[in-house]
C-alpha atoms as a PDB file:
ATOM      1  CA  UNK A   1      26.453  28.234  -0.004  1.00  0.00           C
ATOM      2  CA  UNK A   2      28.830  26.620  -2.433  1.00  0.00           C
ATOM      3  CA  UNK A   3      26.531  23.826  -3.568  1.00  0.00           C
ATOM      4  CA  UNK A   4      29.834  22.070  -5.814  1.00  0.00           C
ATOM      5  CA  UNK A   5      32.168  21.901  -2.758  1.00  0.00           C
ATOM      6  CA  UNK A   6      29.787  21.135   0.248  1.00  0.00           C
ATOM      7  CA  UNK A   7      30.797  19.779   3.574  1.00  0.00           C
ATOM      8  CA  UNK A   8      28.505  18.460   6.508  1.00  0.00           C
ATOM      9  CA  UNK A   9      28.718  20.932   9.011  1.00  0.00           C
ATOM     10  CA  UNK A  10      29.702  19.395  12.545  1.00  0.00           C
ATOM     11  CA  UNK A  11      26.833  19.187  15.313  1.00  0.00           C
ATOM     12  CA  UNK A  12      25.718  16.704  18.157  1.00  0.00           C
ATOM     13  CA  UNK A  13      23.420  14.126  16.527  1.00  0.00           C
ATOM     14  CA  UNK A  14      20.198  15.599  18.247  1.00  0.00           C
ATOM     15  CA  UNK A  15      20.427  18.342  15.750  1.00  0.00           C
ATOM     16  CA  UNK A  16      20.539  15.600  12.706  1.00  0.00           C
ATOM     17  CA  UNK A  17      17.954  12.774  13.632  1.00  0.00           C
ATOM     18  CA  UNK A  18      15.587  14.078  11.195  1.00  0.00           C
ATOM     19  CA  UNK A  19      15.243  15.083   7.692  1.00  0.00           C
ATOM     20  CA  UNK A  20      13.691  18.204   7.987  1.00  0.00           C
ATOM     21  CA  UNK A  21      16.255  19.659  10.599  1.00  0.00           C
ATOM     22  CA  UNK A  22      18.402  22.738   9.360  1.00  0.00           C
ATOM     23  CA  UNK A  23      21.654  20.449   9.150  1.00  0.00           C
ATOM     24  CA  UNK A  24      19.827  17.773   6.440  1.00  0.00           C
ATOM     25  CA  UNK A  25      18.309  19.700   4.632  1.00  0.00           C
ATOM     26  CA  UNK A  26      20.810  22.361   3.742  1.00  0.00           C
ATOM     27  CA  UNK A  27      21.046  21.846  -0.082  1.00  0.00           C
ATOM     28  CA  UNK A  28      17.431  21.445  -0.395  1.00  0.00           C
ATOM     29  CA  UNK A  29      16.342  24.503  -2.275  1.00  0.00           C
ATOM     30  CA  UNK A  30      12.332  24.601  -1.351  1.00  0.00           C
ATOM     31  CA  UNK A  31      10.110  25.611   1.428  1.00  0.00           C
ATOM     32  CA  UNK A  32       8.954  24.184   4.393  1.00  0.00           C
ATOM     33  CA  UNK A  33       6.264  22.950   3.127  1.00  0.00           C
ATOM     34  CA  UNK A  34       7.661  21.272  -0.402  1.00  0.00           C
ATOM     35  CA  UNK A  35      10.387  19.689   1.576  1.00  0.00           C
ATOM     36  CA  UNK A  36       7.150  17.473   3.557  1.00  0.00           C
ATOM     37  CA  UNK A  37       5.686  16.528   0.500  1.00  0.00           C
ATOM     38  CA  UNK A  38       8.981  15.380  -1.037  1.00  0.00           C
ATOM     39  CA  UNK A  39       9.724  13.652   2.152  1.00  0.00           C
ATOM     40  CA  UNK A  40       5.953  12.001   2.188  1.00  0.00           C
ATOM     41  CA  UNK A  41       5.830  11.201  -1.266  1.00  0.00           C
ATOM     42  CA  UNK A  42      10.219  10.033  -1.600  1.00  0.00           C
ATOM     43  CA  UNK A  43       8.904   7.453   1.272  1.00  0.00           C
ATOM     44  CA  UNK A  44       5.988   5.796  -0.716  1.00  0.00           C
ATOM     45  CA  UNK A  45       7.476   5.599  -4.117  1.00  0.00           C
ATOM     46  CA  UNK A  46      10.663   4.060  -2.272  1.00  0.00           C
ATOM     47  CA  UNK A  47       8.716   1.662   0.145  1.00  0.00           C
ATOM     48  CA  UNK A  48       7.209  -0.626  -3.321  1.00  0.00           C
ATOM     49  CA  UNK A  49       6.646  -4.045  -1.567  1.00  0.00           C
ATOM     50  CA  UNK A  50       5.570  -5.038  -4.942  1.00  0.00           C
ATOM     51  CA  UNK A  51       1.653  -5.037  -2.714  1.00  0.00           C
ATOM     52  CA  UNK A  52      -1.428  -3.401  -4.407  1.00  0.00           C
ATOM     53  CA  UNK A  53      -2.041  -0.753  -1.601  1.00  0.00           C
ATOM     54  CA  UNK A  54      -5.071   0.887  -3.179  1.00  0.00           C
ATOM     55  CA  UNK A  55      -8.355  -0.573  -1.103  1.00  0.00           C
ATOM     56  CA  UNK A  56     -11.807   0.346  -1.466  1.00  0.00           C
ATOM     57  CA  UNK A  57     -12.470   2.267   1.501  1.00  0.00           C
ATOM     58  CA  UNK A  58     -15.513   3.246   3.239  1.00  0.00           C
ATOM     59  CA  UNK A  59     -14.987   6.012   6.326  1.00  0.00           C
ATOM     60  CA  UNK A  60     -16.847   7.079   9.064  1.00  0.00           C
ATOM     61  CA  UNK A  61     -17.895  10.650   9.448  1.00  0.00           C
ATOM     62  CA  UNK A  62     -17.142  10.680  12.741  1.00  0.00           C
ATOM     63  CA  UNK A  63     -12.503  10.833  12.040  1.00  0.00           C
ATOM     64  CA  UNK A  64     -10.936  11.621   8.897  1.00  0.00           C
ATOM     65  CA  UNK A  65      -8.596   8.918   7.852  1.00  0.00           C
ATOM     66  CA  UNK A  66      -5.746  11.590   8.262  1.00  0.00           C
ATOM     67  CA  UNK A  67      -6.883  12.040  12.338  1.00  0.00           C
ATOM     68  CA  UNK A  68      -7.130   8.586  12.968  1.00  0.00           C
ATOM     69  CA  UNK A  69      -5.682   6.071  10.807  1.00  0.00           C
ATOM     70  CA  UNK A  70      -2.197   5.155  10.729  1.00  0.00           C
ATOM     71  CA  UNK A  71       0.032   6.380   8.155  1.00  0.00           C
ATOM     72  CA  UNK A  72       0.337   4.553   4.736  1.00  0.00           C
ATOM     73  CA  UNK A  73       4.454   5.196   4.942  1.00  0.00           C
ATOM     74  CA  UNK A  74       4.683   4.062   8.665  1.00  0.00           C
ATOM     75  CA  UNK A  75       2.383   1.057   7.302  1.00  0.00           C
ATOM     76  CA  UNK A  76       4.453   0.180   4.453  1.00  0.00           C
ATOM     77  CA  UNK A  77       7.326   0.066   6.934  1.00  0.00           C
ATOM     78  CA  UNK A  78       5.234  -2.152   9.169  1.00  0.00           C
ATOM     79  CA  UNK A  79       4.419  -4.803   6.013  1.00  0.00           C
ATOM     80  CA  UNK A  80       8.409  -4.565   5.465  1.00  0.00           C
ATOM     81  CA  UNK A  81       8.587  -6.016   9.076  1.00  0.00           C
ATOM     82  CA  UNK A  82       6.219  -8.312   9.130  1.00  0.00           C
ATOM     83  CA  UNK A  83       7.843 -10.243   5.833  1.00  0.00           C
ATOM     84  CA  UNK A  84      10.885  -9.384   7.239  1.00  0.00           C
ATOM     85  CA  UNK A  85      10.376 -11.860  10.240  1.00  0.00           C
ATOM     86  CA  UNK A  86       8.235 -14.146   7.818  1.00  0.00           C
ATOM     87  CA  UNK A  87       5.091 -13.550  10.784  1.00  0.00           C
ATOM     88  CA  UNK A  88       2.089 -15.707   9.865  1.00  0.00           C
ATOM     89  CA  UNK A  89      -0.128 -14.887  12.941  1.00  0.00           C
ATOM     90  CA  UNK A  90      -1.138 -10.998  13.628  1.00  0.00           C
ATOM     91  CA  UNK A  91      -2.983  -9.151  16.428  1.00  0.00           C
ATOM     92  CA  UNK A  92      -4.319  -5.584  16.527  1.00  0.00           C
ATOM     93  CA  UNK A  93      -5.854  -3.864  19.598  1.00  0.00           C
ATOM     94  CA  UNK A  94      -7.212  -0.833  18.298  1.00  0.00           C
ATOM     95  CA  UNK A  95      -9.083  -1.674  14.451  1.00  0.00           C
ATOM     96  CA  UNK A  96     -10.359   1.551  13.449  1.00  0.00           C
ATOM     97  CA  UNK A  97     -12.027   1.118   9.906  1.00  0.00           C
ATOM     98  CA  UNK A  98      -9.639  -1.220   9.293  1.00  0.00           C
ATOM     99  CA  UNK A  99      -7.457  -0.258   7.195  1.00  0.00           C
ATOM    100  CA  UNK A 100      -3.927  -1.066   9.067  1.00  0.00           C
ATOM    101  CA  UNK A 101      -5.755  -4.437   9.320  1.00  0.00           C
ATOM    102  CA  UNK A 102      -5.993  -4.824   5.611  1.00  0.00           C
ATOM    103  CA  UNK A 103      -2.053  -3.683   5.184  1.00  0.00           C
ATOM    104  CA  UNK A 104      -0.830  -6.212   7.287  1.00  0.00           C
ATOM    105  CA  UNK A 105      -3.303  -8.709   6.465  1.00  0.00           C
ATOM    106  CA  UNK A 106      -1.631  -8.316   2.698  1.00  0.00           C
ATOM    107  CA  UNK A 107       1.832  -8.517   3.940  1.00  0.00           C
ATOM    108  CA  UNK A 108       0.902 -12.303   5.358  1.00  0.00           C
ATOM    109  CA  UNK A 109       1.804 -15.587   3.435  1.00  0.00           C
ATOM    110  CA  UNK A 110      -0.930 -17.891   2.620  1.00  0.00           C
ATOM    111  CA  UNK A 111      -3.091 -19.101   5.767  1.00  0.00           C
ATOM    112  CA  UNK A 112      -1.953 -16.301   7.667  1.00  0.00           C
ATOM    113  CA  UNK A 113      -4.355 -14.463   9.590  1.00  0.00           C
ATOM    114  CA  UNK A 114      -4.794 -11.107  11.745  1.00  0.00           C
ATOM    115  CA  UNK A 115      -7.295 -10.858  14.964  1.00  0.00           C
ATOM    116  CA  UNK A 116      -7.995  -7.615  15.673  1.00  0.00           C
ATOM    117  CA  UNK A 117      -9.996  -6.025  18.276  1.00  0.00           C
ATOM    118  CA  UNK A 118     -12.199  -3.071  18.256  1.00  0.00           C
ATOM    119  CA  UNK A 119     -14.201  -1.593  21.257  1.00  0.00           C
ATOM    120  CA  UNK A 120     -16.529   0.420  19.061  1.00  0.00           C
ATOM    121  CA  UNK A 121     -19.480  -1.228  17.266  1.00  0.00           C
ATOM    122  CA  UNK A 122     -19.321   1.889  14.505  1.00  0.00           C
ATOM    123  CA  UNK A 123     -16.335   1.553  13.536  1.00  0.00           C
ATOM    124  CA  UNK A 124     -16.256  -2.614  14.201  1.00  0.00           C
ATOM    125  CA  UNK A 125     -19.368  -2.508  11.309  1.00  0.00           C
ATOM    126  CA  UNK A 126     -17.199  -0.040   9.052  1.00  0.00           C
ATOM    127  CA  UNK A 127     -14.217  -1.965   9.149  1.00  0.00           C
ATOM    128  CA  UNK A 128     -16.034  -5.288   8.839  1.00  0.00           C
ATOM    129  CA  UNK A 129     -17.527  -3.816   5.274  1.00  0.00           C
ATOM    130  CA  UNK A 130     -14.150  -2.428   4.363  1.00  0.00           C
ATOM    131  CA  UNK A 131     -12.460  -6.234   4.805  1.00  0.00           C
ATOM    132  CA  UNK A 132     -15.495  -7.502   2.646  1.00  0.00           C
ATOM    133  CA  UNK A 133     -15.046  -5.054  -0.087  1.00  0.00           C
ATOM    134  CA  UNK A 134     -11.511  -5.819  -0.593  1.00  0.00           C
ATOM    135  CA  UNK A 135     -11.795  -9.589  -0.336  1.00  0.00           C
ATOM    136  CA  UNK A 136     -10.117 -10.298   3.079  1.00  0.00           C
ATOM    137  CA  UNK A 137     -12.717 -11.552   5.337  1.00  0.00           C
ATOM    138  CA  UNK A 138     -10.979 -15.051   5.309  1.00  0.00           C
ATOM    139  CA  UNK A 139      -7.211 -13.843   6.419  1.00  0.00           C
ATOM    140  CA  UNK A 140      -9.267 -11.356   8.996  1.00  0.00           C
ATOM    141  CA  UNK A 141     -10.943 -12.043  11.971  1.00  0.00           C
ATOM    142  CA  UNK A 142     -12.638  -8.808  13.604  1.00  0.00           C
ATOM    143  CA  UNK A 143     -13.738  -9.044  17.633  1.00  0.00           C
ATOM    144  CA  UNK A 144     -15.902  -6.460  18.590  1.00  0.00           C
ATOM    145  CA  UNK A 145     -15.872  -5.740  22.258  1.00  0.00           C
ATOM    146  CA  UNK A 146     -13.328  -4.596  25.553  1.00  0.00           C
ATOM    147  CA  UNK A 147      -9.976  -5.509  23.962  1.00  0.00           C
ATOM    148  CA  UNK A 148      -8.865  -5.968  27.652  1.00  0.00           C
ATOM    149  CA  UNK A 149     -11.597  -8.253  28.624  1.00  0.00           C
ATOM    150  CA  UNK A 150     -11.193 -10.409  25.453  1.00  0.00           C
ATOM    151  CA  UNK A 151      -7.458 -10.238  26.111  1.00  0.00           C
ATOM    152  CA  UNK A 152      -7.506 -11.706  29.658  1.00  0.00           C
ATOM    153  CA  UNK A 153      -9.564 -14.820  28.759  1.00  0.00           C
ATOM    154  CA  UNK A 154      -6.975 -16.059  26.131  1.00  0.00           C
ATOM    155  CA  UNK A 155      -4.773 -18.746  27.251  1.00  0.00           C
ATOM    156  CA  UNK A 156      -1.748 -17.007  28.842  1.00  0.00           C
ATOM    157  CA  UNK A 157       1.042 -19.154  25.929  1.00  0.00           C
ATOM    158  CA  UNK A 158       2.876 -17.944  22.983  1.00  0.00           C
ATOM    159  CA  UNK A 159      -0.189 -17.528  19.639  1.00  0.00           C
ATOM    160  CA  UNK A 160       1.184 -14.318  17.783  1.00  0.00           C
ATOM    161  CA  UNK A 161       4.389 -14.025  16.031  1.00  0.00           C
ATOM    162  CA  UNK A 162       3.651  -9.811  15.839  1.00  0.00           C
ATOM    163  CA  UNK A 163       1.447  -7.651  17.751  1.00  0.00           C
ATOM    164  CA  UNK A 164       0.628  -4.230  16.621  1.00  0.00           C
ATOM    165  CA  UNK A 165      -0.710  -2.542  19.966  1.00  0.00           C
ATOM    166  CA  UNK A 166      -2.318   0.968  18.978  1.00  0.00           C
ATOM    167  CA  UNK A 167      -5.644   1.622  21.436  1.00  0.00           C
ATOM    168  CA  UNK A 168      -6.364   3.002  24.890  1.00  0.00           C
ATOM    169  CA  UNK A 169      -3.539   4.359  25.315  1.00  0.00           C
ATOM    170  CA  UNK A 170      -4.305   5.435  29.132  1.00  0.00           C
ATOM    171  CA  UNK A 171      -3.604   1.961  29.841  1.00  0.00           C
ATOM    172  CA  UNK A 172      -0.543   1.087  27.355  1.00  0.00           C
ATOM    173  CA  UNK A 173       1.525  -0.503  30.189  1.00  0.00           C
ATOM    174  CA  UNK A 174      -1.651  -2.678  31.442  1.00  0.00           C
ATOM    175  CA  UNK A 175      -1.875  -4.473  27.698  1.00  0.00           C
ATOM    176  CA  UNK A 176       1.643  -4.671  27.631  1.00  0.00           C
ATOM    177  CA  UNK A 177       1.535  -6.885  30.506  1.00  0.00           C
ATOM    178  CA  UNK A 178      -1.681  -8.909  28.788  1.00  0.00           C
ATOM    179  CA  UNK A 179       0.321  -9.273  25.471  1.00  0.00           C
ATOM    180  CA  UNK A 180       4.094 -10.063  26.513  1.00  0.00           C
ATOM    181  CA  UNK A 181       2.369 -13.784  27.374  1.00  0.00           C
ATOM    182  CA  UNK A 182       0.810 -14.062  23.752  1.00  0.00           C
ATOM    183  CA  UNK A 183       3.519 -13.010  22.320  1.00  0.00           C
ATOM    184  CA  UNK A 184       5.708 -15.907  20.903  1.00  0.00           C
ATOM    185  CA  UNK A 185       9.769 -16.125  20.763  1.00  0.00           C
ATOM    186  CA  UNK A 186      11.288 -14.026  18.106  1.00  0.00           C
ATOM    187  CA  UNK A 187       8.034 -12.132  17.596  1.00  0.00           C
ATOM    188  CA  UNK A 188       7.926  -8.706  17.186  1.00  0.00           C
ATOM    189  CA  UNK A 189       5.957  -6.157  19.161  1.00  0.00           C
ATOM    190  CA  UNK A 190       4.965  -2.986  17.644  1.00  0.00           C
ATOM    191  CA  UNK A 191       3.646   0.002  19.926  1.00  0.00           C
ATOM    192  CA  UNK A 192       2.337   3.112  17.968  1.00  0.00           C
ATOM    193  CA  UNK A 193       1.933   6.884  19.024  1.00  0.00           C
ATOM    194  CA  UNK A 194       4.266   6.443  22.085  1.00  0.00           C
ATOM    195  CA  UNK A 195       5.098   9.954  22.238  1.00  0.00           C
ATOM    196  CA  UNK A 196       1.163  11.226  21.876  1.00  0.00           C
ATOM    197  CA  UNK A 197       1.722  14.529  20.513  1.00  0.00           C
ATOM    198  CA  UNK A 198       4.820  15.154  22.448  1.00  0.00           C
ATOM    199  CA  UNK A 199       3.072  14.641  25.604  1.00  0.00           C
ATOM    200  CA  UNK A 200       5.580  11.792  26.838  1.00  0.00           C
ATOM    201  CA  UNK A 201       8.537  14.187  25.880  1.00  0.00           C
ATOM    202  CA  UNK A 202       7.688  16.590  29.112  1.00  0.00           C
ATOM    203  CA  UNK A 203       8.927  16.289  32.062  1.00  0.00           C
ATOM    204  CA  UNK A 204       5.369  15.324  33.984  1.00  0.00           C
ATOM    205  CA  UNK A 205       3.015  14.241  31.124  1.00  0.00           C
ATOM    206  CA  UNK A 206      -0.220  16.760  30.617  1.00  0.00           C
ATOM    207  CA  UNK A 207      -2.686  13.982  29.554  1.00  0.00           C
ATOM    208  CA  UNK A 208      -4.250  10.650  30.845  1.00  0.00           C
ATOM    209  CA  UNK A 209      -2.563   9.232  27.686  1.00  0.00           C
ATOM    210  CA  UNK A 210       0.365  10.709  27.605  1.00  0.00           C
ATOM    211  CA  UNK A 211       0.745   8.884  31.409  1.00  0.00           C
ATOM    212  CA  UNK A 212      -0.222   5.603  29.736  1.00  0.00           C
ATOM    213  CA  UNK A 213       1.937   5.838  27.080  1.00  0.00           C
ATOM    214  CA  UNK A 214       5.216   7.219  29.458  1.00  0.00           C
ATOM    215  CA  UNK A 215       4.744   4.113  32.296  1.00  0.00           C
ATOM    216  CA  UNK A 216       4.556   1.387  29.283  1.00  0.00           C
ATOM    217  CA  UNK A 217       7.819   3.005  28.027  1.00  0.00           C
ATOM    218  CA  UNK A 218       9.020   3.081  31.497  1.00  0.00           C
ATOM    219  CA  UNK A 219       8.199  -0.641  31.473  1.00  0.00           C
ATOM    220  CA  UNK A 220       9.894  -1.367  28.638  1.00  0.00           C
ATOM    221  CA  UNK A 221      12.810  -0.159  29.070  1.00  0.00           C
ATOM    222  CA  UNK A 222      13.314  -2.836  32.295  1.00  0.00           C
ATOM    223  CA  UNK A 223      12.255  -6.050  30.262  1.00  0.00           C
ATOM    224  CA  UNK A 224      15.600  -8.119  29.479  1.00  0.00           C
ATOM    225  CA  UNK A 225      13.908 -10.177  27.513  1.00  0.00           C
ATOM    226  CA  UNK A 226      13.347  -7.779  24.690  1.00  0.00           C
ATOM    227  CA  UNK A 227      15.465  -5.960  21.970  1.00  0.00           C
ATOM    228  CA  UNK A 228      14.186  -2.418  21.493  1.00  0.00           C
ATOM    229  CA  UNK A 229      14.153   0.044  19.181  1.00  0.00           C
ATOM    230  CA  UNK A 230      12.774   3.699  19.291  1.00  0.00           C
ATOM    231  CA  UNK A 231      11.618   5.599  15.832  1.00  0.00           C
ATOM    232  CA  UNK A 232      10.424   8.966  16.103  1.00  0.00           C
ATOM    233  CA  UNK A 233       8.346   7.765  12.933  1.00  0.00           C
ATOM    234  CA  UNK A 234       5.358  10.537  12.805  1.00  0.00           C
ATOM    235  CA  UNK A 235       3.887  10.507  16.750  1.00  0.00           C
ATOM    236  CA  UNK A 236       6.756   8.223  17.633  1.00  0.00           C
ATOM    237  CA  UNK A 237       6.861   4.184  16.704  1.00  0.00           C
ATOM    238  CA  UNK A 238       8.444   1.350  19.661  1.00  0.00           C
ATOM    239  CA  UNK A 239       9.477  -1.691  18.096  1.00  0.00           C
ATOM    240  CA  UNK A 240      10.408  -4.702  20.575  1.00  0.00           C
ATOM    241  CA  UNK A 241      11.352  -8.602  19.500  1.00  0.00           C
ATOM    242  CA  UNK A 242      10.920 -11.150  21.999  1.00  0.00           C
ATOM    243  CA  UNK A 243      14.272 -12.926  22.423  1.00  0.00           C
END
């Protein structure tokens, strides 16, 4: 290929959505393989929030932080968001070890806080240290328990201006119904892994969560009173503000 005088070849935009397609990435001159890393590490070193990212982290033996935790480039995106529409109130179904919680937790003004809900009292005691170690315990507040059980004794008005749904998937569309109440005008509504492993993508979904996460999408797509965007962002990333 003549590098000096290259033009974009012309094909239908489902063959250029994503950076590592044949079409954009042409003139790159590495492997597979190099052309991730650049990707993964272009995305960090471009996403500077001007936050200190580097926590003190304590993991369970049980998941890798690779398996389980959410991306630190689809979490920088996420802080972007959240100071974006100036949020001061957070909640999280599905804590992990916390560390989502602690990037989105940083990305808050002063007297903002995140809830965040975890089912498992291993992980609920993991990510409890984790928000002690890095000095967050007072913009944090962890509830240990059935996030759909705490959910449905709130009082059904507006108290979040984000929500970052990203447990049980089998019942996505359940909590989406639980949440839309809590969720207050403007705010913004973030659903992760919506296309679990590609699952949704098939024509009749192979998994329990793959179901979940296809009906809630299915739901979405009906509610007027959100604007939506889709990102295939890593296992696929639903955005939705309340208008």
């Amino acid at each position: 290929m003549n590098q000096t005088n290259y033009r974009p070849t012309a094909e239908p935009y489902y063959n250029s959505l994503l950076p590592n397609q044949p079409l954009l990435r042409e003139l790159f001159l590495g492997d597979d393989a190099e052309l991730a890393r650049c990707l993964y590490e272009f995305t960090l070193q471009f996403s500077d929030l001007g936050l200190s990212d580097k926590f003190v982290v304590k993991q369970s033996p049980e998941f890798t932080l690779e398996q389980m935790a959410t991306s630190p480039a689809q979490l920088k995106f996420m802080q972007f968001l959240i100071m974006l529409t100036k949020s001061r109130s957070i909640l999280e179904v599905g804590t992990f070890v916390g560390i989502s919680t602690m990037y989105l937790a940083r990305a808050l003004p002063p007297g903002g806080r995140v809830v965040t809900l975890e089912k498992y009292d291993h992980f609920a005691a993991i990510a409890e240290d984790n928000f002690r170690a890095n000095g967050l315990t007072d913009s944090i507040k962890l509830v240990c328990g059935d996030a759909m059980d705490y959910l449905t004794q709130q009082p059904k008005a507006p108290q979040f201006d984000c929500i970052f749904l990203d447990g049980c998937k089998e019942r996505y569309d359940d909590f989406f119904d639980v949440l839309d109440p809590l969720l207050t005008k403007g705010g913004l509504m973030i659903v992760d892994d919506v296309l679990f492993v590609g699952d949704v993508l098939n024509a009749k979904q192979q998994t329990p969560k793959g179901q979940g996460c296809r009906r809630y999408l299915a739901k979405a797509e009906k509610m007027a009173s959100y604007r939506k965007v889709f990102l295939p962002f890593r296992n696929g990333l639903h955005l939705m503000q309340k208008i």
